[in-house]
PDB file of N, CA and C in Angstrom:
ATOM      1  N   UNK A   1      24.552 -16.853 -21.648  1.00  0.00           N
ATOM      2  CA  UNK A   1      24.744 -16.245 -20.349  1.00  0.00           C
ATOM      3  C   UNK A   1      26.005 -16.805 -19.714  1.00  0.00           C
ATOM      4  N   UNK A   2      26.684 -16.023 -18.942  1.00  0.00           N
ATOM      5  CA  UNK A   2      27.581 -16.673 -18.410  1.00  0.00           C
ATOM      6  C   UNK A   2      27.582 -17.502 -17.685  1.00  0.00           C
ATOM      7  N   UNK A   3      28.315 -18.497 -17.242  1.00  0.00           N
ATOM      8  CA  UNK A   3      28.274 -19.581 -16.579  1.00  0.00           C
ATOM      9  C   UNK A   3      29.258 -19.907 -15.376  1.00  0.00           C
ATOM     10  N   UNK A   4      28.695 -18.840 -14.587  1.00  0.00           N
ATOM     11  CA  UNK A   4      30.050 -18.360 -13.232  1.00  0.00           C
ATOM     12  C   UNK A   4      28.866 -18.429 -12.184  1.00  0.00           C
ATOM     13  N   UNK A   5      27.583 -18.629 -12.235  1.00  0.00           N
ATOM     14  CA  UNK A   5      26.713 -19.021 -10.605  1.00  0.00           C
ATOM     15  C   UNK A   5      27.826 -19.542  -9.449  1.00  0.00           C
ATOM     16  N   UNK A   6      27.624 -18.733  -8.423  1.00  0.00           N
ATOM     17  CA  UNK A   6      28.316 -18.889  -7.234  1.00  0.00           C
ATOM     18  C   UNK A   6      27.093 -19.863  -6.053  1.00  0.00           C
ATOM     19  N   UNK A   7      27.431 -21.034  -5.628  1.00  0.00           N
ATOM     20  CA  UNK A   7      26.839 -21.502  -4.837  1.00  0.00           C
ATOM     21  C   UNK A   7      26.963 -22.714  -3.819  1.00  0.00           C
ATOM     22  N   UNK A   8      26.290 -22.875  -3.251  1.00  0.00           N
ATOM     23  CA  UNK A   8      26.936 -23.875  -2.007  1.00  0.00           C
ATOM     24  C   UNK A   8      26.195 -25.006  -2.293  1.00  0.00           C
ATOM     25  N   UNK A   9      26.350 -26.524  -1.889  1.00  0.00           N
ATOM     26  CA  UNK A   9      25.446 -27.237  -2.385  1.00  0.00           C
ATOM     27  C   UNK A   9      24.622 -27.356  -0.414  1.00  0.00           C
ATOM     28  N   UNK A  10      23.585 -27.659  -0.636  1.00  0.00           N
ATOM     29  CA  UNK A  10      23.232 -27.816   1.037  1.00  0.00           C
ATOM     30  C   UNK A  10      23.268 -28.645   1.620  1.00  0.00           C
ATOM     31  N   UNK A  11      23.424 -28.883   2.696  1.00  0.00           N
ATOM     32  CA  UNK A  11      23.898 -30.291   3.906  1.00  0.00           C
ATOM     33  C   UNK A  11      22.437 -30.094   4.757  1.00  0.00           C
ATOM     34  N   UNK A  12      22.429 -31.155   5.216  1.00  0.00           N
ATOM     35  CA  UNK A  12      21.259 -31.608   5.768  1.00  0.00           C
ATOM     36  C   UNK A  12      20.942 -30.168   6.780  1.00  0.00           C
ATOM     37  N   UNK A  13      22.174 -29.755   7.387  1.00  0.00           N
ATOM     38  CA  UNK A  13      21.593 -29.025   8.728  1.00  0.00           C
ATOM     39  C   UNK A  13      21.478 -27.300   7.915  1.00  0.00           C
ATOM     40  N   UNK A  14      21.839 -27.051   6.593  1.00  0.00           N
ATOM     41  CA  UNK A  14      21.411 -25.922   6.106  1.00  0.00           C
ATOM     42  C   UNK A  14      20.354 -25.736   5.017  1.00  0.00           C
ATOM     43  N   UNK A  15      19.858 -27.207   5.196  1.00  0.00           N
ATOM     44  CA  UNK A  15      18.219 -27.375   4.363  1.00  0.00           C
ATOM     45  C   UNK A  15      17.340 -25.963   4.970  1.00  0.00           C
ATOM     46  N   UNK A  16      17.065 -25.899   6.126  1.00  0.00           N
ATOM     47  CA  UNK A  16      16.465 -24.815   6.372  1.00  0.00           C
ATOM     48  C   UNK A  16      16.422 -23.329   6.247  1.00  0.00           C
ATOM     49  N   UNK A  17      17.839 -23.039   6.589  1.00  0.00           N
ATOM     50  CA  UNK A  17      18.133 -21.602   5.516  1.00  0.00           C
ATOM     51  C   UNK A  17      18.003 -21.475   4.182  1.00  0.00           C
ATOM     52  N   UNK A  18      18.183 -22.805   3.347  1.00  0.00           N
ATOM     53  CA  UNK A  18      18.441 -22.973   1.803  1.00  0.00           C
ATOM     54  C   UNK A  18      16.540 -22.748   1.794  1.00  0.00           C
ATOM     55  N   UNK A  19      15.597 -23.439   2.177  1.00  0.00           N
ATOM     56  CA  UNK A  19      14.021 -23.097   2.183  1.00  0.00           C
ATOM     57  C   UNK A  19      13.737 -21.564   2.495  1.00  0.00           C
ATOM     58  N   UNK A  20      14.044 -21.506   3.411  1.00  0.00           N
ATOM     59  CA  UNK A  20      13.806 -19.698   3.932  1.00  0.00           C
ATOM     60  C   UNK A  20      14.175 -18.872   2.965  1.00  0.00           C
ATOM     61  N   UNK A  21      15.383 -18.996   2.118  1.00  0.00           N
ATOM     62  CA  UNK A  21      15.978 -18.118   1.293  1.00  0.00           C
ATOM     63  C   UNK A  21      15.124 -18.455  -0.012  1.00  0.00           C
ATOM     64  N   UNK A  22      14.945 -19.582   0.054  1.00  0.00           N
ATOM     65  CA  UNK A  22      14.218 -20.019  -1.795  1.00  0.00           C
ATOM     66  C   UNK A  22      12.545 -19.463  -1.652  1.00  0.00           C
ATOM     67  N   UNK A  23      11.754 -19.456  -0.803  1.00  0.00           N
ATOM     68  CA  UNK A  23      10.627 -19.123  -0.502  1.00  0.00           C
ATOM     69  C   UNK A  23      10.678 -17.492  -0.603  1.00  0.00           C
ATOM     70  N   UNK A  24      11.530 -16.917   0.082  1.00  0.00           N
ATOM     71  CA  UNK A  24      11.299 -15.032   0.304  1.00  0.00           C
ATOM     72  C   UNK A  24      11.677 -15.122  -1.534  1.00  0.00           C
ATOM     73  N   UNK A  25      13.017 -15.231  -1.998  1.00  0.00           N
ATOM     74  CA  UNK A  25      13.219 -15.592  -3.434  1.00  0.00           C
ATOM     75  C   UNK A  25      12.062 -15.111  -4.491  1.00  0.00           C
ATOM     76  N   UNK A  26      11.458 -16.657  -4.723  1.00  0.00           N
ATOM     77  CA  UNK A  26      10.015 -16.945  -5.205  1.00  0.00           C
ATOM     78  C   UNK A  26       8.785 -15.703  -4.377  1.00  0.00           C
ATOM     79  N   UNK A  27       8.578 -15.224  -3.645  1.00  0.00           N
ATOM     80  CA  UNK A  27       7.932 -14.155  -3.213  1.00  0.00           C
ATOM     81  C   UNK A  27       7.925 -13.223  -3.565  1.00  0.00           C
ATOM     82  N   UNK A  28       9.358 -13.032  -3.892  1.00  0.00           N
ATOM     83  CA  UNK A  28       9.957 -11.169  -4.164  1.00  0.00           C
ATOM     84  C   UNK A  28       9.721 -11.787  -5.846  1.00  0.00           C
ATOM     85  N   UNK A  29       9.934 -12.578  -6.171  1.00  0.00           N
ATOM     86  CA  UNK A  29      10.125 -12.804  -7.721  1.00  0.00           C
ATOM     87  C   UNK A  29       8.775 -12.283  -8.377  1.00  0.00           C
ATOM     88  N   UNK A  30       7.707 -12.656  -7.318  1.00  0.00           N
ATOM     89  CA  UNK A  30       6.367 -13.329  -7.704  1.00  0.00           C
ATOM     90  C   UNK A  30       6.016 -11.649  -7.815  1.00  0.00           C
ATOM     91  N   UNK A  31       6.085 -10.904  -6.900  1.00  0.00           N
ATOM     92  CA  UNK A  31       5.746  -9.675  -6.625  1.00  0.00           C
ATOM     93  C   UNK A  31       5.753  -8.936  -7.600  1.00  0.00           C
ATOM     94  N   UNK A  32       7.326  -8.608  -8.325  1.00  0.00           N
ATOM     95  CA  UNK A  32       7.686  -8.358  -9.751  1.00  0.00           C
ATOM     96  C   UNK A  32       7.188  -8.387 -10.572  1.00  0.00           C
ATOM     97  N   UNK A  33       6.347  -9.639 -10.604  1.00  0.00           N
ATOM     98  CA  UNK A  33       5.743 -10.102 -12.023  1.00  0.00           C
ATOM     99  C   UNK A  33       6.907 -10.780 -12.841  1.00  0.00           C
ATOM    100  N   UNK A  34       8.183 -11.068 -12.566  1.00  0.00           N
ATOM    101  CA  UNK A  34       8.911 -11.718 -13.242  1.00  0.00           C
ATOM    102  C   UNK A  34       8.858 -13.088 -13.359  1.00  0.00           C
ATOM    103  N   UNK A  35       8.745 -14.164 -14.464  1.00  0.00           N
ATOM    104  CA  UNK A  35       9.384 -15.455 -14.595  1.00  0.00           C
ATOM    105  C   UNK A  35      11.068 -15.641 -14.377  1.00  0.00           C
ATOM    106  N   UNK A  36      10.839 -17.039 -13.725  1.00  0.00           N
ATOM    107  CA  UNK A  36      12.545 -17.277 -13.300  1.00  0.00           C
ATOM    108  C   UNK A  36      13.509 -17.166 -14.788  1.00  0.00           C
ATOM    109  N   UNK A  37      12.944 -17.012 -15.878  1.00  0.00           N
ATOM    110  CA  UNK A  37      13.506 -16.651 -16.531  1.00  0.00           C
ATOM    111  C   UNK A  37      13.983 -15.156 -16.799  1.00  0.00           C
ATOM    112  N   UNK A  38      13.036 -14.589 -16.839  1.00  0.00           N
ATOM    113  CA  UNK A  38      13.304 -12.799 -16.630  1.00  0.00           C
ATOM    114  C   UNK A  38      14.306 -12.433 -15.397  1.00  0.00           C
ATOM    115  N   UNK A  39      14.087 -13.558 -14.409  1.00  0.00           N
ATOM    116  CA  UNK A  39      14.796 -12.808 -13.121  1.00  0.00           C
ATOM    117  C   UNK A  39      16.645 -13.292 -13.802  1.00  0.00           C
ATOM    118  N   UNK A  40      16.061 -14.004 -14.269  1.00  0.00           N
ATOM    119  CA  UNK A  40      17.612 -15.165 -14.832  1.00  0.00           C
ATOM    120  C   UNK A  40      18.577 -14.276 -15.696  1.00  0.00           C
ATOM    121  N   UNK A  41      18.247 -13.721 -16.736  1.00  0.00           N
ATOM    122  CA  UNK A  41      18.516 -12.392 -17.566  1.00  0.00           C
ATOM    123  C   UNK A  41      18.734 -11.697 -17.336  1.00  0.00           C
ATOM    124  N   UNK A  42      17.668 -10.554 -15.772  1.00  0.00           N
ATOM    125  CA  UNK A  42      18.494  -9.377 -15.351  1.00  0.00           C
ATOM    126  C   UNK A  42      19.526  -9.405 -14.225  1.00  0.00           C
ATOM    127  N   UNK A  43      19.899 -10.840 -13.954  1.00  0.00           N
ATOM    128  CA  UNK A  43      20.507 -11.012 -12.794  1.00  0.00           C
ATOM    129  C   UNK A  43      22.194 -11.643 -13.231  1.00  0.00           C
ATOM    130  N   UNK A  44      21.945 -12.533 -14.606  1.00  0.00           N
ATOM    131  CA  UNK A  44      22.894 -12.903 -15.473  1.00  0.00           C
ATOM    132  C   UNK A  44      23.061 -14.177 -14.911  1.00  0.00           C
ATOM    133  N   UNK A  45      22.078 -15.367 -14.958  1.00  0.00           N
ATOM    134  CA  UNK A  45      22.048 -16.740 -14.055  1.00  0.00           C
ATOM    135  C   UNK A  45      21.111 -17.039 -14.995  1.00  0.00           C
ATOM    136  N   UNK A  46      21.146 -18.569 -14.802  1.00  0.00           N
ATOM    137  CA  UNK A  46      20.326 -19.421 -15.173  1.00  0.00           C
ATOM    138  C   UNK A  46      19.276 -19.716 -14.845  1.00  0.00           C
ATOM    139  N   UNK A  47      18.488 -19.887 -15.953  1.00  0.00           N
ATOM    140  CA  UNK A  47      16.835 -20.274 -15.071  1.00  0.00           C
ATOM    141  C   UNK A  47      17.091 -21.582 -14.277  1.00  0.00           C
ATOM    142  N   UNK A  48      17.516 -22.015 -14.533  1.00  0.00           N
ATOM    143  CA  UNK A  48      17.663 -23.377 -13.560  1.00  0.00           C
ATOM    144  C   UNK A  48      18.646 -23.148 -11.942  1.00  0.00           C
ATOM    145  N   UNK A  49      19.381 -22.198 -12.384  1.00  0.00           N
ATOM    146  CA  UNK A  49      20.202 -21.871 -11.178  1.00  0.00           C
ATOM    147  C   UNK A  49      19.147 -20.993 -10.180  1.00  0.00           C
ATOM    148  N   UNK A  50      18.236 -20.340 -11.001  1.00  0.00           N
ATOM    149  CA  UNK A  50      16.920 -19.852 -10.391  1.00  0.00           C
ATOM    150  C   UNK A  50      16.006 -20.498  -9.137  1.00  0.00           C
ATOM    151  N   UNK A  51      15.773 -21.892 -10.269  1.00  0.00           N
ATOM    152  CA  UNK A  51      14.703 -22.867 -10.007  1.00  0.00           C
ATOM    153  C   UNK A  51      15.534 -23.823  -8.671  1.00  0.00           C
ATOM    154  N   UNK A  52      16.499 -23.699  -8.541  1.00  0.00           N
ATOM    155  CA  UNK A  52      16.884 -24.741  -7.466  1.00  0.00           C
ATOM    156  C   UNK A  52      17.615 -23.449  -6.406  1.00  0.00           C
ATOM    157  N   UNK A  53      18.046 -22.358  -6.711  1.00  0.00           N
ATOM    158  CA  UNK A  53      17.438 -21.430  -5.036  1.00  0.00           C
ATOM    159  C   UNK A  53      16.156 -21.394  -4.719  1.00  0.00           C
ATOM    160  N   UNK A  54      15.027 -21.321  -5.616  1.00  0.00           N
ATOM    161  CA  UNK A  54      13.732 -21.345  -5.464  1.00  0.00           C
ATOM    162  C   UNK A  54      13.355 -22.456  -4.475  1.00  0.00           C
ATOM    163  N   UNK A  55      13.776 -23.530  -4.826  1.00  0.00           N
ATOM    164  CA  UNK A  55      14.010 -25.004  -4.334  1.00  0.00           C
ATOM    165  C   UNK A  55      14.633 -25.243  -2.827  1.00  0.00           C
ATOM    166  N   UNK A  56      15.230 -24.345  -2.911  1.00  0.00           N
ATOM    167  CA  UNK A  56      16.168 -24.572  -1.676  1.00  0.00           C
ATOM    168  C   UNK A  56      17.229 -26.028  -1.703  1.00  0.00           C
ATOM    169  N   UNK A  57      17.500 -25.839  -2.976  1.00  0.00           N
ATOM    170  CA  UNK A  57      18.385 -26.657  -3.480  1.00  0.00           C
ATOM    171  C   UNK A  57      20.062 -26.542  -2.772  1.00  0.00           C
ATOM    172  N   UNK A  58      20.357 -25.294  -2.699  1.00  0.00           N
ATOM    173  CA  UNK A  58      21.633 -25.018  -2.987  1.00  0.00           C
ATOM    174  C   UNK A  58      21.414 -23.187  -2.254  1.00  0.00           C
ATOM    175  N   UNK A  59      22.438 -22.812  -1.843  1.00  0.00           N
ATOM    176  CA  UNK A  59      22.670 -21.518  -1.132  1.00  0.00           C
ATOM    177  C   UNK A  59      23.301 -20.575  -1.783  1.00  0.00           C
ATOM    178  N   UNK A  60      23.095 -19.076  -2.325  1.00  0.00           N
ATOM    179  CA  UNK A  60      23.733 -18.535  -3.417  1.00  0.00           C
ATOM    180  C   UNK A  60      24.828 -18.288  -2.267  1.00  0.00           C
ATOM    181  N   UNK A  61      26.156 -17.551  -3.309  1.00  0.00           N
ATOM    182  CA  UNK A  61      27.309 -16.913  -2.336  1.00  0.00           C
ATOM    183  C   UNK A  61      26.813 -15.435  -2.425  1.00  0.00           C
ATOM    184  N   UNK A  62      27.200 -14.649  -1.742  1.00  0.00           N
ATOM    185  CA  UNK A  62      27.331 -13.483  -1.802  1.00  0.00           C
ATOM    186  C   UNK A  62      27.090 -12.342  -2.667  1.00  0.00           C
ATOM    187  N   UNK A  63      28.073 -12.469  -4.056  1.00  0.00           N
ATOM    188  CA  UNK A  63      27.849 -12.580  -5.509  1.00  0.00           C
ATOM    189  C   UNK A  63      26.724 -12.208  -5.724  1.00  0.00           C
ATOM    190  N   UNK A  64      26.186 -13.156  -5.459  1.00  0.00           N
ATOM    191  CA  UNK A  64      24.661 -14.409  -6.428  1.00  0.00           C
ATOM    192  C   UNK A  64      23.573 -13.345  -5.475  1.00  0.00           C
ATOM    193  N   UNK A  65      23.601 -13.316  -4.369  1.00  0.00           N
ATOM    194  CA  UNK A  65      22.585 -12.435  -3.247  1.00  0.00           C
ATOM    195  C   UNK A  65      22.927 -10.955  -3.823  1.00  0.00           C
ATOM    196  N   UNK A  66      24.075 -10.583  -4.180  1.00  0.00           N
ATOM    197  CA  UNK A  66      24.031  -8.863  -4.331  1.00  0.00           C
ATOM    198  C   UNK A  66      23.239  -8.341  -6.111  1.00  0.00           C
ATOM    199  N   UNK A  67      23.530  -9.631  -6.942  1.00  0.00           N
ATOM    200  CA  UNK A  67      22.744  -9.683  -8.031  1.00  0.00           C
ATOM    201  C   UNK A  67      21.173  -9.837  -8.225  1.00  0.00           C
ATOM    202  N   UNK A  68      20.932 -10.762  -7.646  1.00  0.00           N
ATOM    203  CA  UNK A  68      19.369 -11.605  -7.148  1.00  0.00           C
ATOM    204  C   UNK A  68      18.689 -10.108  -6.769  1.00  0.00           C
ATOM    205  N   UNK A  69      19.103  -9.718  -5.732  1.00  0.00           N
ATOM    206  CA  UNK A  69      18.351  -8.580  -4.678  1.00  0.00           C
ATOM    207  C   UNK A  69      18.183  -6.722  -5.973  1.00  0.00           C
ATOM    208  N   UNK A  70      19.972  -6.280  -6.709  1.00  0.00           N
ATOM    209  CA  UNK A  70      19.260  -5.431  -7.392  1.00  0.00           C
ATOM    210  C   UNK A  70      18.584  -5.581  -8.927  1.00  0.00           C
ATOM    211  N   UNK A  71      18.522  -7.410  -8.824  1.00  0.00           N
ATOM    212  CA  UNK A  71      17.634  -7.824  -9.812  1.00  0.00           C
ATOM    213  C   UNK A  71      16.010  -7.325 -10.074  1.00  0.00           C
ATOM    214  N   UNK A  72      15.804  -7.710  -8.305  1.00  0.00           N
ATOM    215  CA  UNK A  72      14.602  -7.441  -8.117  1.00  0.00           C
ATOM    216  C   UNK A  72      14.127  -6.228  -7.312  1.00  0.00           C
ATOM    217  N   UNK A  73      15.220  -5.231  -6.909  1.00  0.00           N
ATOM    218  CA  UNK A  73      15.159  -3.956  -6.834  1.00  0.00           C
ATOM    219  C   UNK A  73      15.030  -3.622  -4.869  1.00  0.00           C
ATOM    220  N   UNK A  74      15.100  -4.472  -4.497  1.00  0.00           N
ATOM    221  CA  UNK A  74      14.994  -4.718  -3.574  1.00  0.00           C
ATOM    222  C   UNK A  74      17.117  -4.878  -2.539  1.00  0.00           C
ATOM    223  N   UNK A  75      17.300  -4.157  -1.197  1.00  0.00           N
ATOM    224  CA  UNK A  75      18.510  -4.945  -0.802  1.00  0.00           C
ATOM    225  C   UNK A  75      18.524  -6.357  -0.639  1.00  0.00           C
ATOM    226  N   UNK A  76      19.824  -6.307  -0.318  1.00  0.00           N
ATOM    227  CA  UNK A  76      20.396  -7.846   0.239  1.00  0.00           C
ATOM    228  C   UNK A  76      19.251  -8.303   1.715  1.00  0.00           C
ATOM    229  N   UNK A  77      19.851  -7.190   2.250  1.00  0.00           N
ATOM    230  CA  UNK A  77      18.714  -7.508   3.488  1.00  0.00           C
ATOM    231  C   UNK A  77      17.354  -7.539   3.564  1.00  0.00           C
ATOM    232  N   UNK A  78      16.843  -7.051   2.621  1.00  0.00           N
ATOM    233  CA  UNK A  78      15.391  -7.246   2.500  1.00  0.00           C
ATOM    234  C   UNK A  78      15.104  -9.021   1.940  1.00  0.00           C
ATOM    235  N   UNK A  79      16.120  -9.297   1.239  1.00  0.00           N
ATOM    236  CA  UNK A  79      16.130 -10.691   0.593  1.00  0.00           C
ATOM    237  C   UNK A  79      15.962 -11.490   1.266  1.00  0.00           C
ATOM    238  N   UNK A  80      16.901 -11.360   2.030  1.00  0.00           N
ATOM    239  CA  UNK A  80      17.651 -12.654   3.326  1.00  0.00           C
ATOM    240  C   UNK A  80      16.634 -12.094   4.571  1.00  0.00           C
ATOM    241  N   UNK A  81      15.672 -11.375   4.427  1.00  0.00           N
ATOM    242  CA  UNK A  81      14.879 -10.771   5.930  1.00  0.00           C
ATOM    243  C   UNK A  81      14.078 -11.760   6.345  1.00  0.00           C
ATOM    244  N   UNK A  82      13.544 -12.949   5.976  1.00  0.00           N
ATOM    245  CA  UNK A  82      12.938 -14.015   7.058  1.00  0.00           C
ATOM    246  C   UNK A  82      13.901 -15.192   7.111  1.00  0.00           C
ATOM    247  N   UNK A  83      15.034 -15.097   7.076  1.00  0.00           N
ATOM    248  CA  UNK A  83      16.051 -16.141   6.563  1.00  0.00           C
ATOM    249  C   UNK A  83      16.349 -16.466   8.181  1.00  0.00           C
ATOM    250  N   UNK A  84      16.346 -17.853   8.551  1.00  0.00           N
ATOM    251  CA  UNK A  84      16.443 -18.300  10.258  1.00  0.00           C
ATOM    252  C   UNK A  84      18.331 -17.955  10.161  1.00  0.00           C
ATOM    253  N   UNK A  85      18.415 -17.091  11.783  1.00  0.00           N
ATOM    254  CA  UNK A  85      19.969 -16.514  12.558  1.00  0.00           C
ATOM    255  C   UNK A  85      20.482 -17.645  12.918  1.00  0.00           C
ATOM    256  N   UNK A  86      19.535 -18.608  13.409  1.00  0.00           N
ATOM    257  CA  UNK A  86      20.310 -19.583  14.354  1.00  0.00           C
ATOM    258  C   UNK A  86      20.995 -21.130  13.615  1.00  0.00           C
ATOM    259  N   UNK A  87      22.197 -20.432  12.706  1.00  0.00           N
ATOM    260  CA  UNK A  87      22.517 -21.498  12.150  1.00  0.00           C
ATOM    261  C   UNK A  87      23.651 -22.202  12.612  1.00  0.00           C
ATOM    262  N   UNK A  88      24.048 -22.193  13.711  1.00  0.00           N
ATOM    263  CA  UNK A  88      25.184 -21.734  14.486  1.00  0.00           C
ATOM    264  C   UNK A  88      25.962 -23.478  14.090  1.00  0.00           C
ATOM    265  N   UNK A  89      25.376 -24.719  14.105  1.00  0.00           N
ATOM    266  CA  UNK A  89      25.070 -25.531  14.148  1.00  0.00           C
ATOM    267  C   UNK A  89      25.772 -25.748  12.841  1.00  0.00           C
ATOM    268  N   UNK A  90      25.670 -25.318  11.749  1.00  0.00           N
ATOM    269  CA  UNK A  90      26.227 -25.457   9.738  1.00  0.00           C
ATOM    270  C   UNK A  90      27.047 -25.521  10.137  1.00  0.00           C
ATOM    271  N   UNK A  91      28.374 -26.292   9.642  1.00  0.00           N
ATOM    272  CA  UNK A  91      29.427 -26.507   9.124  1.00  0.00           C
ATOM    273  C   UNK A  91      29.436 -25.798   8.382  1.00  0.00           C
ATOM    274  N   UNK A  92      29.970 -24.679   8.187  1.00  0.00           N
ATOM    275  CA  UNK A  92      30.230 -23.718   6.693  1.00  0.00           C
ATOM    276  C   UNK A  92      31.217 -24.557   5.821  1.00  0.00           C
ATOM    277  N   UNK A  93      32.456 -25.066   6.195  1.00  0.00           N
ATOM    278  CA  UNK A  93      33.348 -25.718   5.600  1.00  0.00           C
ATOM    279  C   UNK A  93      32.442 -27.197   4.332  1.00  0.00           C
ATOM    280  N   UNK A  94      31.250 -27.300   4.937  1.00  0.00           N
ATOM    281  CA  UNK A  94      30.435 -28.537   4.329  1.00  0.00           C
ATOM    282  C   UNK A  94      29.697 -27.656   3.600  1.00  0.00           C
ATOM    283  N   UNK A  95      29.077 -26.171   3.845  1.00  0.00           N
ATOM    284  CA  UNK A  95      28.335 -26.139   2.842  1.00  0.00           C
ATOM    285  C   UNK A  95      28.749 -25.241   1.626  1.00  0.00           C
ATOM    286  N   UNK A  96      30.096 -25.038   1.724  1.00  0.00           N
ATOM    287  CA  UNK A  96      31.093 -24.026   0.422  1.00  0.00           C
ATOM    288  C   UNK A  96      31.363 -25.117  -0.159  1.00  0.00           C
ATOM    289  N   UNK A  97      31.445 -26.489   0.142  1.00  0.00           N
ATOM    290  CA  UNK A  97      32.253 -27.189  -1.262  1.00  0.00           C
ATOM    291  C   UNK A  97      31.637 -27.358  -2.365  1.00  0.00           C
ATOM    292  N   UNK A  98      31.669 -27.034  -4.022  1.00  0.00           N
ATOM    293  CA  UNK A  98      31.083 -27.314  -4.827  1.00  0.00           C
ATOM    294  C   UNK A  98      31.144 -28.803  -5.698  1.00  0.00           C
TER     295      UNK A  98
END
């Protein structure tokens, strides 16, 4: 598989979006009936790159959200739909560095 995952690593103050996003994730995954491996294959990512959005490890880019979402057949916005607005607070500059 290729090895181009787009992602942010997370800073303390975007732990909470990185959970919100890994939880709906694992939900929509679960729904499917897919293993993070299956989702990993039709999305072209790693099961492990899977397992730590699942995690709320790390924040996909853009990319990674427009793949993820018609992975699972579902939009972007349906993905990111319980994901907390008020992040006003992130340093974006802290959470793009890889």
């Amino acid at each position: 598989m290729p090895n181009h995952q787009s992602f942010s690593r997370v800073n303390t103050q975007g732990n909470q979006l990185a959970r919100a996003l890994g939880r709906r994730l694992r939900y929509l995954r679960a729904q499917t009936g897919l293993t993070q491996l299956e989702l990993g294959r039709k999305a072209s990512m790693d099961r492990a790159y899977i397992s730590r959005l699942e995690r709320g490890r790390i924040l996909p880019r853009y990319v990674a959200l427009v793949r993820l979402a018609g992975s699972l057949g579902v939009s972007v916005a349906d993905l990111v739909r319980h994901a907390p607005c008020s992040i006003d607070r992130v340093n974006v500059a802290d959470t793009t560095r890889s």
